[in-house]
PDB file of N, CA and C in Angstrom:
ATOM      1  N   UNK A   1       0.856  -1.153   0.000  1.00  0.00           N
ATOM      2  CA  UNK A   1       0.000   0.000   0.000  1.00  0.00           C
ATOM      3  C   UNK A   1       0.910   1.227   0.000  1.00  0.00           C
ATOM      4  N   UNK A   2       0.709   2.187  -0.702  1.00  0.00           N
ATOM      5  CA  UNK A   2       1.581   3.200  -1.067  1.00  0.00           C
ATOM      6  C   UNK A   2       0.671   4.845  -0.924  1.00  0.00           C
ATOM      7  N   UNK A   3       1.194   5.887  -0.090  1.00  0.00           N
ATOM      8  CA  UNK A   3       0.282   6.798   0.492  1.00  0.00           C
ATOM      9  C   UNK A   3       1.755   7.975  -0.078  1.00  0.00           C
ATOM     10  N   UNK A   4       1.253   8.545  -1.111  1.00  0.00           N
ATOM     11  CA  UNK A   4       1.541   9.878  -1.901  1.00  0.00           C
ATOM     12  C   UNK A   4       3.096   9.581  -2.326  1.00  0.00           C
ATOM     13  N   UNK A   5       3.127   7.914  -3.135  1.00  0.00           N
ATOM     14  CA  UNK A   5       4.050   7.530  -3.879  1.00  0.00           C
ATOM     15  C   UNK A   5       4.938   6.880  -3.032  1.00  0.00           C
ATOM     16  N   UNK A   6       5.032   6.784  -1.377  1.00  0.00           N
ATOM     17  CA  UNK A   6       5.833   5.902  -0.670  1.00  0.00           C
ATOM     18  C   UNK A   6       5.159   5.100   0.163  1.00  0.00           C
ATOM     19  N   UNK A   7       5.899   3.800  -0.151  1.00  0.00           N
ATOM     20  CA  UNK A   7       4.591   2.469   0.528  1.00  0.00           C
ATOM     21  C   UNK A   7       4.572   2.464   1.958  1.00  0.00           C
ATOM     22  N   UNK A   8       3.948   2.406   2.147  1.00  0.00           N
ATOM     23  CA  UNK A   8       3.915   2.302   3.881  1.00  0.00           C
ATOM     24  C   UNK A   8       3.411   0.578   4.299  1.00  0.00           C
ATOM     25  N   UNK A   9       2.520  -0.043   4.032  1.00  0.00           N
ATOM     26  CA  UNK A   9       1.957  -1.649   4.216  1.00  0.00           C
ATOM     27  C   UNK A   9       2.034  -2.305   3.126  1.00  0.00           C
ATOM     28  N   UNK A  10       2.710  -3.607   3.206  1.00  0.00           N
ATOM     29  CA  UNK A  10       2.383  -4.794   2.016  1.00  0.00           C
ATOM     30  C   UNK A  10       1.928  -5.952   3.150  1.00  0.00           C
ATOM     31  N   UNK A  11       0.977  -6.498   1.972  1.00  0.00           N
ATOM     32  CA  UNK A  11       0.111  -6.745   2.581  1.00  0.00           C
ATOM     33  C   UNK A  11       0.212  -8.275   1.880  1.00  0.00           C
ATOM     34  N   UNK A  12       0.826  -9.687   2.515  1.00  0.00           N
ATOM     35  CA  UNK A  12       0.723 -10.764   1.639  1.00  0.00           C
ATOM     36  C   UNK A  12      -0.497 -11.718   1.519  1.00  0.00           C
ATOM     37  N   UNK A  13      -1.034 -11.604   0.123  1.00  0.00           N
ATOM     38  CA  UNK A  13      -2.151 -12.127  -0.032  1.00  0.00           C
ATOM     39  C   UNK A  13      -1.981 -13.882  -0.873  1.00  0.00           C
ATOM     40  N   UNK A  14      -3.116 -14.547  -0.585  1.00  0.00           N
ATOM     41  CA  UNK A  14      -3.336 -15.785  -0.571  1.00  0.00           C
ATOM     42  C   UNK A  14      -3.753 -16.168  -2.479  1.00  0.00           C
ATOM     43  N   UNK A  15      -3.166 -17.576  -2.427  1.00  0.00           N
ATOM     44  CA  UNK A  15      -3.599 -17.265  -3.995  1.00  0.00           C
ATOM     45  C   UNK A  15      -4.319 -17.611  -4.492  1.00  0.00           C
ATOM     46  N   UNK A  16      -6.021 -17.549  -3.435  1.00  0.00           N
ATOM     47  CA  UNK A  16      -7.719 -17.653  -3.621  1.00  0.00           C
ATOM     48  C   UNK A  16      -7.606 -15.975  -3.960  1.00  0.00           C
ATOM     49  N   UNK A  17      -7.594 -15.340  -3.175  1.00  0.00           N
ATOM     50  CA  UNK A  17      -7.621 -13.718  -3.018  1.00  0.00           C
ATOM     51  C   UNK A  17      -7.462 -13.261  -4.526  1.00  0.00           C
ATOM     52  N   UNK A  18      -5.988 -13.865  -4.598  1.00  0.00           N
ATOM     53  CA  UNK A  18      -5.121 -13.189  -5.660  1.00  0.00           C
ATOM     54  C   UNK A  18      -5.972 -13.716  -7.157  1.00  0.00           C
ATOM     55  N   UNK A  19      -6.269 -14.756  -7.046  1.00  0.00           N
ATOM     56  CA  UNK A  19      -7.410 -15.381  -8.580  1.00  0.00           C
ATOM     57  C   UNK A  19      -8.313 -14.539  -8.785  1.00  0.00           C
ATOM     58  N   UNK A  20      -9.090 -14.184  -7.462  1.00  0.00           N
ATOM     59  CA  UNK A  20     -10.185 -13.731  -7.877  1.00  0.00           C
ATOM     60  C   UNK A  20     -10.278 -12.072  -8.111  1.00  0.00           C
ATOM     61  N   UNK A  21      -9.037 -11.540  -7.773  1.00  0.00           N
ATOM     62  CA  UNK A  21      -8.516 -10.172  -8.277  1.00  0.00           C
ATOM     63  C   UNK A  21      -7.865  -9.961  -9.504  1.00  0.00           C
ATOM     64  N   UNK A  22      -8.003 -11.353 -10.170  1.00  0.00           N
ATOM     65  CA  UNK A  22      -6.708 -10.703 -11.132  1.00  0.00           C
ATOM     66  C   UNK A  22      -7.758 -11.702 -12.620  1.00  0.00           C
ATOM     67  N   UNK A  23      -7.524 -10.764 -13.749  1.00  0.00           N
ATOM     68  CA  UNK A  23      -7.764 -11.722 -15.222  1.00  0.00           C
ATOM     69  C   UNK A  23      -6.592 -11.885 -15.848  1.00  0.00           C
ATOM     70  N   UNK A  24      -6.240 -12.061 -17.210  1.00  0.00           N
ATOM     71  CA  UNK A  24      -5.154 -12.476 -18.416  1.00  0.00           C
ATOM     72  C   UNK A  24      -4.440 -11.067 -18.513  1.00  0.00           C
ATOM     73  N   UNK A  25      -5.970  -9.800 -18.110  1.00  0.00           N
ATOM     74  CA  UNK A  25      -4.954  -8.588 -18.703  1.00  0.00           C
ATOM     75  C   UNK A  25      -4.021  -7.918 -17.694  1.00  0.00           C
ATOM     76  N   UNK A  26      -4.793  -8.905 -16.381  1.00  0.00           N
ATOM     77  CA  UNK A  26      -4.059  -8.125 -14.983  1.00  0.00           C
ATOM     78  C   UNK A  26      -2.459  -7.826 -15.353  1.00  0.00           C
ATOM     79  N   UNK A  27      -2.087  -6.487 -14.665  1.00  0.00           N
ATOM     80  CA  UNK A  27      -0.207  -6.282 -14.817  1.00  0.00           C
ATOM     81  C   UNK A  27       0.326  -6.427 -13.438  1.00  0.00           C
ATOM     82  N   UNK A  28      -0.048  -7.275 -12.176  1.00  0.00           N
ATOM     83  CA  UNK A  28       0.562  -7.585 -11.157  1.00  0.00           C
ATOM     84  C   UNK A  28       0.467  -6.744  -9.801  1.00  0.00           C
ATOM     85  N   UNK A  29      -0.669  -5.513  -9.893  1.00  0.00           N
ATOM     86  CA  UNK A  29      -0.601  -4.283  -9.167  1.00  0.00           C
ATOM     87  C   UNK A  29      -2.082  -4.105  -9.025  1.00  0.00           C
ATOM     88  N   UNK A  30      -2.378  -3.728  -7.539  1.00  0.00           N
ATOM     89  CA  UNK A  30      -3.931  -3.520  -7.140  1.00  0.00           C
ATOM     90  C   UNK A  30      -3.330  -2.220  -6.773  1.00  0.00           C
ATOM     91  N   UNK A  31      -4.067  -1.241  -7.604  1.00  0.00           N
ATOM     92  CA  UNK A  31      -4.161   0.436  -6.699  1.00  0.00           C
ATOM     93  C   UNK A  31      -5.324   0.771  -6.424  1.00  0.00           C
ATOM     94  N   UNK A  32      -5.460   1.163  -4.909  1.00  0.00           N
ATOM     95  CA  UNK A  32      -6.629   1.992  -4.949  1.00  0.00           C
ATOM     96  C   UNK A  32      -6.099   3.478  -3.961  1.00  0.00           C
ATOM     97  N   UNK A  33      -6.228   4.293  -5.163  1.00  0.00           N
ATOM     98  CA  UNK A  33      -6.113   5.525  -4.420  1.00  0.00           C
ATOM     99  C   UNK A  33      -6.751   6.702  -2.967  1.00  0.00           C
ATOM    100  N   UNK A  34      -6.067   6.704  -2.350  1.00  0.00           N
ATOM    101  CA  UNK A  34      -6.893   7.461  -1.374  1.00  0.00           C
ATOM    102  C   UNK A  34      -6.431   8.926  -1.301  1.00  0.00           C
ATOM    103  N   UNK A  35      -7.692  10.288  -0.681  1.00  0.00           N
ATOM    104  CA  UNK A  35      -6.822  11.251  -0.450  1.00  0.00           C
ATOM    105  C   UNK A  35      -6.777  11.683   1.176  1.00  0.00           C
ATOM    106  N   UNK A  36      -7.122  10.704   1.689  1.00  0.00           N
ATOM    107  CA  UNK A  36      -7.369  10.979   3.122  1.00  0.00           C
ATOM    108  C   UNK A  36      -6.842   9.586   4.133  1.00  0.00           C
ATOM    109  N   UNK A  37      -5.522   9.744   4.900  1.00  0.00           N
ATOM    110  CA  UNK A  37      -4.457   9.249   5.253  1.00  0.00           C
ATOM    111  C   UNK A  37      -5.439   7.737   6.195  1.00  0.00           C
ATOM    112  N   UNK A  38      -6.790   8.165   6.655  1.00  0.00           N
ATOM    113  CA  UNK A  38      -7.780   7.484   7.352  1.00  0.00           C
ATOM    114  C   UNK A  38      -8.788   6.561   7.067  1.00  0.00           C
ATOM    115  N   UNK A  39      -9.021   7.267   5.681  1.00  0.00           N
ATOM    116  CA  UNK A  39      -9.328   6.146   4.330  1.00  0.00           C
ATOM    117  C   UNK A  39      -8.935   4.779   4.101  1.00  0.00           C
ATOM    118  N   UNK A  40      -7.319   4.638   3.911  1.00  0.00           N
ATOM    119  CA  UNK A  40      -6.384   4.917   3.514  1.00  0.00           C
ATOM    120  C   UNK A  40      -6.246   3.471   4.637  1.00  0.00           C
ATOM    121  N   UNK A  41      -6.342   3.501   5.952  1.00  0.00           N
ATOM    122  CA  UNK A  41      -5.870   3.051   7.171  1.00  0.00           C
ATOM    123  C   UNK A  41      -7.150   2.176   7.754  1.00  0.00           C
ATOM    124  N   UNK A  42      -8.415   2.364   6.958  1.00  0.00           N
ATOM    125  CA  UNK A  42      -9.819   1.995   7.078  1.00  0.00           C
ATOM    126  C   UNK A  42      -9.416   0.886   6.339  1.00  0.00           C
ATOM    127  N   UNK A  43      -9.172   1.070   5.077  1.00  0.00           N
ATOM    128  CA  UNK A  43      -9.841   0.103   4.250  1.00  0.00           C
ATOM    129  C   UNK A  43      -8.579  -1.088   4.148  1.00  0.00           C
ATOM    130  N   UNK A  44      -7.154  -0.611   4.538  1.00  0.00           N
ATOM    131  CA  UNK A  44      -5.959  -1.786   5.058  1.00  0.00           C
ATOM    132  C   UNK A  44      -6.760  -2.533   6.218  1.00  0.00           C
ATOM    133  N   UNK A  45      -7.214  -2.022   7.481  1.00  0.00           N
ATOM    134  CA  UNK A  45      -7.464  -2.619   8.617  1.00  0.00           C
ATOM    135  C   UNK A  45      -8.817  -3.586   7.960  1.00  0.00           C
ATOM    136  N   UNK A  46      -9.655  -3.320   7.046  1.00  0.00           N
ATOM    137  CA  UNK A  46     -10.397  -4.021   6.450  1.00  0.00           C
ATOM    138  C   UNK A  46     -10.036  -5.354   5.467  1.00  0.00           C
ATOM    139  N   UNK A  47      -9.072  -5.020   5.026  1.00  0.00           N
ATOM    140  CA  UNK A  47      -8.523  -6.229   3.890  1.00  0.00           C
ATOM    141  C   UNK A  47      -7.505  -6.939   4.598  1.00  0.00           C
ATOM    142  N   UNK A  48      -6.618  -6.361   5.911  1.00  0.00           N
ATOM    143  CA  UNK A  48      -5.929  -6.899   6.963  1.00  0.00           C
ATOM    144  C   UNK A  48      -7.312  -8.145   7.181  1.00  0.00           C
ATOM    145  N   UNK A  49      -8.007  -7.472   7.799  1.00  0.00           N
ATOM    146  CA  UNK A  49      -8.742  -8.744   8.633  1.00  0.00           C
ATOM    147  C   UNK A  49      -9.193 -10.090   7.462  1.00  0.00           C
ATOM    148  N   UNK A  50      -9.173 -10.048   6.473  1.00  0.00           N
ATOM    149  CA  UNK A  50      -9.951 -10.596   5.470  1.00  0.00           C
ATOM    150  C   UNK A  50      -9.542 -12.148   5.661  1.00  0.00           C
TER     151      UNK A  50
END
């Protein structure tokens, strides 16, 4: 997870997770942008627990 171009959490995911995130055109990278540092820290503590 990367917050205004420097990563702060990686996060190692399982490779059920990873299938069902990814097709043929996937390029190896889930971004989801945030502009609010709490967002950001919400939605890690959310995919943390997963």
């Amino acid at each position: 997870m990367s917050l205004d171009g420097t990563e702060v959490r990686r996060v190692e995911l399982d490779e059920g997770t990873v299938t069902s995130l990814t097709d043929a055109a996937w390029g190896g990278v889930l971004r989801l942008p945030f502009g609010e540092p709490a967002v950001a820290a919400s939605v890690y503590a959310s995919l943390a627990a997963s």
